[in-house]
Protein backbone atom coordinates (compact mmCIF):
# COMPACT_ATOMS: atom_id res chain seq x y z
CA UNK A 1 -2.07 -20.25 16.13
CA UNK A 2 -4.94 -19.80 13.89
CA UNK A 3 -4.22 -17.67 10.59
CA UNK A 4 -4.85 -17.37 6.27
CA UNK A 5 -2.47 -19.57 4.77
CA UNK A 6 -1.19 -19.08 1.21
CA UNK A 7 -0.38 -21.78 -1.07
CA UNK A 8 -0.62 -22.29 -4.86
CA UNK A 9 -2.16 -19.31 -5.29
CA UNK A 10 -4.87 -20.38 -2.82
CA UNK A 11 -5.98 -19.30 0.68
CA UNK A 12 -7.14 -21.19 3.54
CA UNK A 13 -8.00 -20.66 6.77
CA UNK A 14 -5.96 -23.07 9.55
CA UNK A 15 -5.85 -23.56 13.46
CA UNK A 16 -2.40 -24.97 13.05
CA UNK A 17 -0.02 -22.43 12.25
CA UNK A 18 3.29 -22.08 14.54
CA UNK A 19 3.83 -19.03 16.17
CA UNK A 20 6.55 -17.16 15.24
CA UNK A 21 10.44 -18.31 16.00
CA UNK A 22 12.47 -15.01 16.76
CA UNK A 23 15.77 -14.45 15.94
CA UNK A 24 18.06 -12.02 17.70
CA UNK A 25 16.51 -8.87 16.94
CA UNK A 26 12.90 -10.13 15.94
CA UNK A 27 10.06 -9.32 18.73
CA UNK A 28 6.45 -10.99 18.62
CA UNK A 29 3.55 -8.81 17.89
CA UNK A 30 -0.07 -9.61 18.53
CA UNK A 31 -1.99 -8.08 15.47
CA UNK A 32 -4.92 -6.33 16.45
CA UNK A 33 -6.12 -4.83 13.30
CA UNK A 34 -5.28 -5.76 9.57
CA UNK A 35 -5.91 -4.28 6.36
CA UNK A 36 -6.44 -6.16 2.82
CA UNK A 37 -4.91 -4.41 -0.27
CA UNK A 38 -5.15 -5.14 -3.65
CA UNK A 39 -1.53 -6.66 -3.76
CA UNK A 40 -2.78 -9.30 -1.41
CA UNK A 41 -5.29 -10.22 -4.04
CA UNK A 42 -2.82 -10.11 -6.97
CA UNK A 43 -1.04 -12.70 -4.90
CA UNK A 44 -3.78 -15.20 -5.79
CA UNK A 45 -2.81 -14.42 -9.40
CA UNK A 46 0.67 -14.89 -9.04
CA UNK A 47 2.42 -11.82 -8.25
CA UNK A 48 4.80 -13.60 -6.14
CA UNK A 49 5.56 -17.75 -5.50
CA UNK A 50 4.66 -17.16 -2.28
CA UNK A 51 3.72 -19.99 0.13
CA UNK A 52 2.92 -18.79 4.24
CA UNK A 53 1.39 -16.21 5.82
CA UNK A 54 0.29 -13.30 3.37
CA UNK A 55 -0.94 -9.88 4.64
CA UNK A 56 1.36 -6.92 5.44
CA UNK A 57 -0.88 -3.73 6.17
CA UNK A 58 -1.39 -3.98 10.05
CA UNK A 59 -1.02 -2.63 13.64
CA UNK A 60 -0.33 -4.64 16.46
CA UNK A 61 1.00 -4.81 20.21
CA UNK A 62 3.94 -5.99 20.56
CA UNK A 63 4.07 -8.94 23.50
CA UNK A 64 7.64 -10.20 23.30
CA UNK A 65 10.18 -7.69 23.19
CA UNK A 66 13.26 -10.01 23.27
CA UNK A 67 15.59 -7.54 24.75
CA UNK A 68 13.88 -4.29 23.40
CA UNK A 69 12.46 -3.23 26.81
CA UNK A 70 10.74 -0.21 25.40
CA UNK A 71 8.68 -1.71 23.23
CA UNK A 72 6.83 -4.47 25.46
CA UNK A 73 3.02 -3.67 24.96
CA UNK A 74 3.07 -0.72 22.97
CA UNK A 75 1.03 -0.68 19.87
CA UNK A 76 3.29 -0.54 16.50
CA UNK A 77 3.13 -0.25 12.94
CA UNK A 78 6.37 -1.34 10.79
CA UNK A 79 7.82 -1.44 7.86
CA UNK A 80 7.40 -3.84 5.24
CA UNK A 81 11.01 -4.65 4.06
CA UNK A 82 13.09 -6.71 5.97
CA UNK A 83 16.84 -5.80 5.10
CA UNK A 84 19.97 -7.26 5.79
CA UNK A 85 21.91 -4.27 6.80
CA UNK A 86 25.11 -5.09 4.85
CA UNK A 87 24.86 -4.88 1.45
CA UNK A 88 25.58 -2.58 -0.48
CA UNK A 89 22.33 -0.36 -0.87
CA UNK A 90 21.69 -1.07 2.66
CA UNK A 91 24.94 0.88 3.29
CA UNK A 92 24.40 3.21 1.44
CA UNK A 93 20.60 3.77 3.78
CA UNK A 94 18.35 2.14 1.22
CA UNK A 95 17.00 -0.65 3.04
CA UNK A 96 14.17 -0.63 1.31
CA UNK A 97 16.01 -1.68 -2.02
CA UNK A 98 17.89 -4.52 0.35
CA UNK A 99 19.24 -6.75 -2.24
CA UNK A 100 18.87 -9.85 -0.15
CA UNK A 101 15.38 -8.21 0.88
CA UNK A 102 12.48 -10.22 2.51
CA UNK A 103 9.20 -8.79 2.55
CA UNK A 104 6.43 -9.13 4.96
CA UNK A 105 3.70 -11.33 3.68
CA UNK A 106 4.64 -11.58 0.25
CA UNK A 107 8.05 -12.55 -0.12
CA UNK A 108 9.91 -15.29 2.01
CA UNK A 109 8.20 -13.21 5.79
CA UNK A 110 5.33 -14.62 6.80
CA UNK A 111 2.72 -11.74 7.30
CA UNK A 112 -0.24 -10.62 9.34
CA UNK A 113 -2.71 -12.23 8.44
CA UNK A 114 -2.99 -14.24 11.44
CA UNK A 115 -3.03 -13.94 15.66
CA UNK A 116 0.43 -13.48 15.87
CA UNK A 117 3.56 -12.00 13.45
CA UNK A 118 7.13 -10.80 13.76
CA UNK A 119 8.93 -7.63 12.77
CA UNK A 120 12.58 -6.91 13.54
CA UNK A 121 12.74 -3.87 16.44
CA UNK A 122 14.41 -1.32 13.60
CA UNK A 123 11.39 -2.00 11.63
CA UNK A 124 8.61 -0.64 14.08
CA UNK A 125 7.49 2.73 14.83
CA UNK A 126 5.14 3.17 17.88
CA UNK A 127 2.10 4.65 17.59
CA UNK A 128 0.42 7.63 19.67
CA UNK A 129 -2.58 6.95 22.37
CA UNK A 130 -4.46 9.38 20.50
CA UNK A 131 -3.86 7.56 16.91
CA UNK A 132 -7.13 5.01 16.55
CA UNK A 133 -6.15 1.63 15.27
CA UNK A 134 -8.39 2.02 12.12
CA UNK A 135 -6.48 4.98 11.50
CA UNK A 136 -3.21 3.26 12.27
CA UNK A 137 -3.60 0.08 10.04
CA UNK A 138 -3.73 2.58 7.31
CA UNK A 139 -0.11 4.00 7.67
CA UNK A 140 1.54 1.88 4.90
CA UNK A 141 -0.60 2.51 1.89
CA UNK A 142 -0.62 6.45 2.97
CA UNK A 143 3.12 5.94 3.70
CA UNK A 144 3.29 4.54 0.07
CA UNK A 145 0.80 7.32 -1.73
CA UNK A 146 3.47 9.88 0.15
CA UNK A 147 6.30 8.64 -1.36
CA UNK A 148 5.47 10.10 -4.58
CA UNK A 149 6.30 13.44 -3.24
CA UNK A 150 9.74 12.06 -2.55
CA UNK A 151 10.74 11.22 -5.82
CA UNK A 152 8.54 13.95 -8.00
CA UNK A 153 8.51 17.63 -7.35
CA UNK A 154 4.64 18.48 -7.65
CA UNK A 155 4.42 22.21 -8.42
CA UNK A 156 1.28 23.95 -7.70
CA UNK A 157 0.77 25.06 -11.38
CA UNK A 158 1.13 21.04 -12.59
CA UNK A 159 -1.36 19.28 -13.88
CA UNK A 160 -1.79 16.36 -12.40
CA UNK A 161 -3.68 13.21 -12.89
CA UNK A 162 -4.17 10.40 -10.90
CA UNK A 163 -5.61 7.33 -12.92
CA UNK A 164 -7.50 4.54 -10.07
CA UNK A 165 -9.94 5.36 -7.62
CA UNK A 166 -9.31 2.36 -5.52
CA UNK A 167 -8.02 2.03 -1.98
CA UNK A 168 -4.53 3.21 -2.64
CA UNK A 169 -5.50 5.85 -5.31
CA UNK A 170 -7.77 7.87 -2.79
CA UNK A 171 -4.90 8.47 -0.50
CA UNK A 172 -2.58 9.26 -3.61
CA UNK A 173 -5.10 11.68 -4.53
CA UNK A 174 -5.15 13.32 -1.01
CA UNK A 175 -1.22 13.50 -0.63
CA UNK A 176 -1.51 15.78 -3.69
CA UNK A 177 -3.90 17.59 -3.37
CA UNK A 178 -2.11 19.32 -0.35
CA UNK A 179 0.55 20.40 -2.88
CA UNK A 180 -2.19 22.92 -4.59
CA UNK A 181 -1.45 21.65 -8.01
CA UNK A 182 -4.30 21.00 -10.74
CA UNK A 183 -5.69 17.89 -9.55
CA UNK A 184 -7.96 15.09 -11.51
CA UNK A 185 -8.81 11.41 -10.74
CA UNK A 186 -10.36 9.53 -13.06
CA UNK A 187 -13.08 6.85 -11.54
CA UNK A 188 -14.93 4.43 -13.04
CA UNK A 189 -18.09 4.06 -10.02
CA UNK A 190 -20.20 6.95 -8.49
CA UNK A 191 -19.10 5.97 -4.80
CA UNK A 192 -15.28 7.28 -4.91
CA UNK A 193 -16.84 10.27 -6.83
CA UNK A 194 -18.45 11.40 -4.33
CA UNK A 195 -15.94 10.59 -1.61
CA UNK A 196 -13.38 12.98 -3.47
CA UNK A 197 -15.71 15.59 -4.00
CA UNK A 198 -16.52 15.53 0.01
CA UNK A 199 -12.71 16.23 -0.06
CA UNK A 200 -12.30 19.00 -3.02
CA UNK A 201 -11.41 16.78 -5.18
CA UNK A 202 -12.42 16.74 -8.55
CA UNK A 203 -13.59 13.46 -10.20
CA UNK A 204 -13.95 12.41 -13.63
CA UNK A 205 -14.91 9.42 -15.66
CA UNK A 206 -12.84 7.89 -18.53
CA UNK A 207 -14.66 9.18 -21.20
CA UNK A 208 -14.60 13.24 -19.95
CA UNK A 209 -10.57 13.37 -19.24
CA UNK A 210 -9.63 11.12 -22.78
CA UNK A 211 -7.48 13.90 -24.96
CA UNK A 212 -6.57 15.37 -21.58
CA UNK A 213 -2.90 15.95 -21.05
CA UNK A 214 -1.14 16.35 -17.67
CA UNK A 215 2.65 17.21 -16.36
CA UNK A 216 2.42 14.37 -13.94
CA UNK A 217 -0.11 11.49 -14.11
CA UNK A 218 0.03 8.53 -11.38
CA UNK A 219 -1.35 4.91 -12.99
CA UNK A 220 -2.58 3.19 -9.74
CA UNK A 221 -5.43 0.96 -11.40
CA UNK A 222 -3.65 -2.86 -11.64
CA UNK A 223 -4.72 -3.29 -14.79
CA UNK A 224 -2.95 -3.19 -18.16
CA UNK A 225 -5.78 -0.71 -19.95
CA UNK A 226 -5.03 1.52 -17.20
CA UNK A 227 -1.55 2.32 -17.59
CA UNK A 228 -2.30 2.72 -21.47
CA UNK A 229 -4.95 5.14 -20.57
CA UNK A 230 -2.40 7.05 -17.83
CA UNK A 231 0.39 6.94 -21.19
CA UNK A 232 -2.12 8.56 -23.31
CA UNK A 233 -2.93 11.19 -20.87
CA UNK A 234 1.11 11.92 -20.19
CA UNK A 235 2.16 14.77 -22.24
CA UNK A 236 5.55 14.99 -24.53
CA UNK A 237 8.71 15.30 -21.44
CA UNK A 238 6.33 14.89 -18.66
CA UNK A 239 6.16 12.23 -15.59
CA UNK A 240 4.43 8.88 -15.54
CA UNK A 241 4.83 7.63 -11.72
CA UNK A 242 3.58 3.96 -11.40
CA UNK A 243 2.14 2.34 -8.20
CA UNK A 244 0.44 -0.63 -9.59
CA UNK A 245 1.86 -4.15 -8.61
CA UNK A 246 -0.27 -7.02 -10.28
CA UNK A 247 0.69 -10.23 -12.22
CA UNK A 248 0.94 -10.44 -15.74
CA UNK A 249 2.61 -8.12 -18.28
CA UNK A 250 1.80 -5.13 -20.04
CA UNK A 251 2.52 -4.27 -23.67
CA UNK A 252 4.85 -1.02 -23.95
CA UNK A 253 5.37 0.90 -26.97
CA UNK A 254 8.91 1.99 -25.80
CA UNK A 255 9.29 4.19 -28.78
CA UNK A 256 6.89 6.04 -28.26
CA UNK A 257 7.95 7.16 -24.39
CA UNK A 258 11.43 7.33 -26.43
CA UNK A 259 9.90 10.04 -28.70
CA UNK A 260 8.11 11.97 -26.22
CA UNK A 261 10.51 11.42 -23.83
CA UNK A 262 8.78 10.07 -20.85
CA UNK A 263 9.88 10.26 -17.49
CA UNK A 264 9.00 7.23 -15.70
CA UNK A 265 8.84 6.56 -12.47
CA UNK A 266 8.05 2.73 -10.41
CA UNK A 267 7.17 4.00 -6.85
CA UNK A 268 6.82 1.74 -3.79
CA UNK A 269 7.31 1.77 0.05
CA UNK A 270 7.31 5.04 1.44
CA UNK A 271 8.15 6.92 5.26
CA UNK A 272 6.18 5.28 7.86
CA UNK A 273 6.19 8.07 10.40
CA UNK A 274 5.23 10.76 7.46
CA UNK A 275 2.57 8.42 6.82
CA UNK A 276 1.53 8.09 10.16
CA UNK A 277 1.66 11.65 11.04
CA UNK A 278 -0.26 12.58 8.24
CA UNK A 279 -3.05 10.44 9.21
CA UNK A 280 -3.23 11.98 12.91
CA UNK A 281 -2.99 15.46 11.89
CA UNK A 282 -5.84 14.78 9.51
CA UNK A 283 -3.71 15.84 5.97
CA UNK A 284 -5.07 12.05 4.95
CA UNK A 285 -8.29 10.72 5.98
CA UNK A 286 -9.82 7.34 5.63
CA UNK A 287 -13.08 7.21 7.69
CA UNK A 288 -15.13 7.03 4.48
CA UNK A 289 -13.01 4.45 2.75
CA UNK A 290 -13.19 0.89 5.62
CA UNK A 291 -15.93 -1.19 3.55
CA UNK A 292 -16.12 -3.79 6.46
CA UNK A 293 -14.77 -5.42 9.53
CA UNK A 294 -14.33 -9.08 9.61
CA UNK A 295 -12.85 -11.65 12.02
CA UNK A 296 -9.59 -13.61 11.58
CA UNK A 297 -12.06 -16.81 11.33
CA UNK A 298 -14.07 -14.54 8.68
CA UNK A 299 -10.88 -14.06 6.76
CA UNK A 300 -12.01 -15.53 3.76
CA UNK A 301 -14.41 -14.07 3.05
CA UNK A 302 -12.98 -10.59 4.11
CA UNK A 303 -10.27 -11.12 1.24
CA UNK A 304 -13.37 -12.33 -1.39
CA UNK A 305 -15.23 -9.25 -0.29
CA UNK A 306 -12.18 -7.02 -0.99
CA UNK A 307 -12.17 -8.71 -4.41
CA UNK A 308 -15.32 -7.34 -5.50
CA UNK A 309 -15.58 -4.23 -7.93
CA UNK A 310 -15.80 -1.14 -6.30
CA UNK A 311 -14.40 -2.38 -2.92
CA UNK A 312 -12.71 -0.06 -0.79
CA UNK A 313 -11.22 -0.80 2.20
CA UNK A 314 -11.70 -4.36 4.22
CA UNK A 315 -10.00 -4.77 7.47
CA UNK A 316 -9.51 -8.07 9.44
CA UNK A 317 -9.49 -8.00 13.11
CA UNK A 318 -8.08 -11.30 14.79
């Protein structure tokens, strides 16, 4: 099949590519629409070894159902984190914190960046007629901006601050604003500006929110200066939530979140029906954030596009 291929921190485009093998409770799923998030492009920096497939935001048909009856041809989304089901966190029913995890497109899963990928049935939740596949192929990142609200009680009388503008901090920035709370997101570019204000969201650059301090501020920039800017804006007891992945390290004065005791907070995968319901009833929309449309063939240059500064949203459609 033809598909990106990751190796050595380099992507290529091949014709070659074998189809997936299932195992027992794998099906085969045609993708019909992918999306391209900034983790994919951290993996040409080194986030993860990873050599295969890369690409995990997607929705797709599913056209093998090996023994799953009900899903043959129905259009899916599914979750990222292939677990094992027996160990210990898995019994405990949190798969997504497998400890013999695999996950899809960036660690040892080959991903969907290509005609064809492969999901085990548990993972997949179907999606609704009336759900458009753009809106669809967005269900993991909003999935993943909702999560926050799982593991941080937002009060309407916080302040909160969301630090990133980008494709994933948009959708943060929508999740909270639903709670009522006292909402900021700093941008660096006019273009997210103005999407956020279309939404009644206020936006603000670096140099109007510095000496700002928040209850609960959310670092989703990828970038070492931004998570020092989100710590400086985090006041004395109050909640740092990161969402970043990238490669490299940061410096941390831990004595300082020590002194001020800092509440912090790594958040990841989130609740893929939440996230999907939220985009049909319209609590999260995306319509101004898709960039561009390329082909699987265009791939290349899709992911280079989504590279660029100020880049919202690029999709891939095989």
């Amino acid at each position: 099949m033809n598909g990106i291929w990751l190796q050595d921190r380099k992507m290529t485009y091949r014709n070659d590519l074998q189809t997936p093998e299932l195992e027992p409770d794998e099906v085969l799923i045609k993708v019909l629409l992918a999306g391209v998030c900034s983790t994919d492009l951290e993996m040409l920096r080194g986030y993860y070894d990873f050599t295969g497939i890369p690409g995990h935001e997607f929705l797709g048909q599913v056209v093998d159902a090996n023994g799953y009856p009900g899903l043959l041809g129905k259009r899916v989304i599914g979750d990222i984190n292939i677990s094992c089901g027996e160990c210990e966190r898995c019994l405990h029913q949190e798969p997504s914190q497998c400890m013999r995890r695999r996950t899809l497109g960036i660690f040892d899963y080959n991903g969907v960046f290509a005609e064809f990928c492969k999901l085990p049935a548990k993972n997949l939740t179907l999606v609704p007629d009336s759900v458009s596949d753009v809106l669809a192929v967005f269900t993991e990142p909003t999935a993943a901006a909702m999560r926050i609200l799982d593991q941080v009680q937002v009060k309407p009388s916080d302040r909160v601050i969301v630090v990133g503008a980008g494709r994933l901090g948009l959708l943060i920035a929508q999740v909270l604003k639903n709670t009522g709370c006292d909402l900021k997101v700093v941008v660096r570019r006019p273009e997210p500006a103005a999407i956020l204000t279309g939404l009644g969201i206020k936006a603000v650059y670096t140099e109007q929110i510095k000496g700002a301090l928040a209850d609960i501020v959310v670092e989703v920039t990828g970038s070492p200066e931004g998570f020092e800017l989100s710590r400086s804006l985090t006041r004395a007891r109050g909640t740092l939530v990161l969402k970043s992945t990238f490669a490299g390290n940061v410096s941390l004065n831990l004595s300082k979140l020590v002194v001020d005791e800092i509440t912090l907070v790594g958040s990841r995968c989130g609740n893929y029906p939440a996230g999907l319901r939220a985009l049909a009833t319209g609590l999260v929309q995306v319509g101004e954030m898709v960039d561009s449309v390329y082909s699987l063939e265009q791939g290349l240059e899709a992911i280079e596009r989504a590279g660029q500064p100020g880049v919202l949203k690029v999709l891939i459609r095989p």
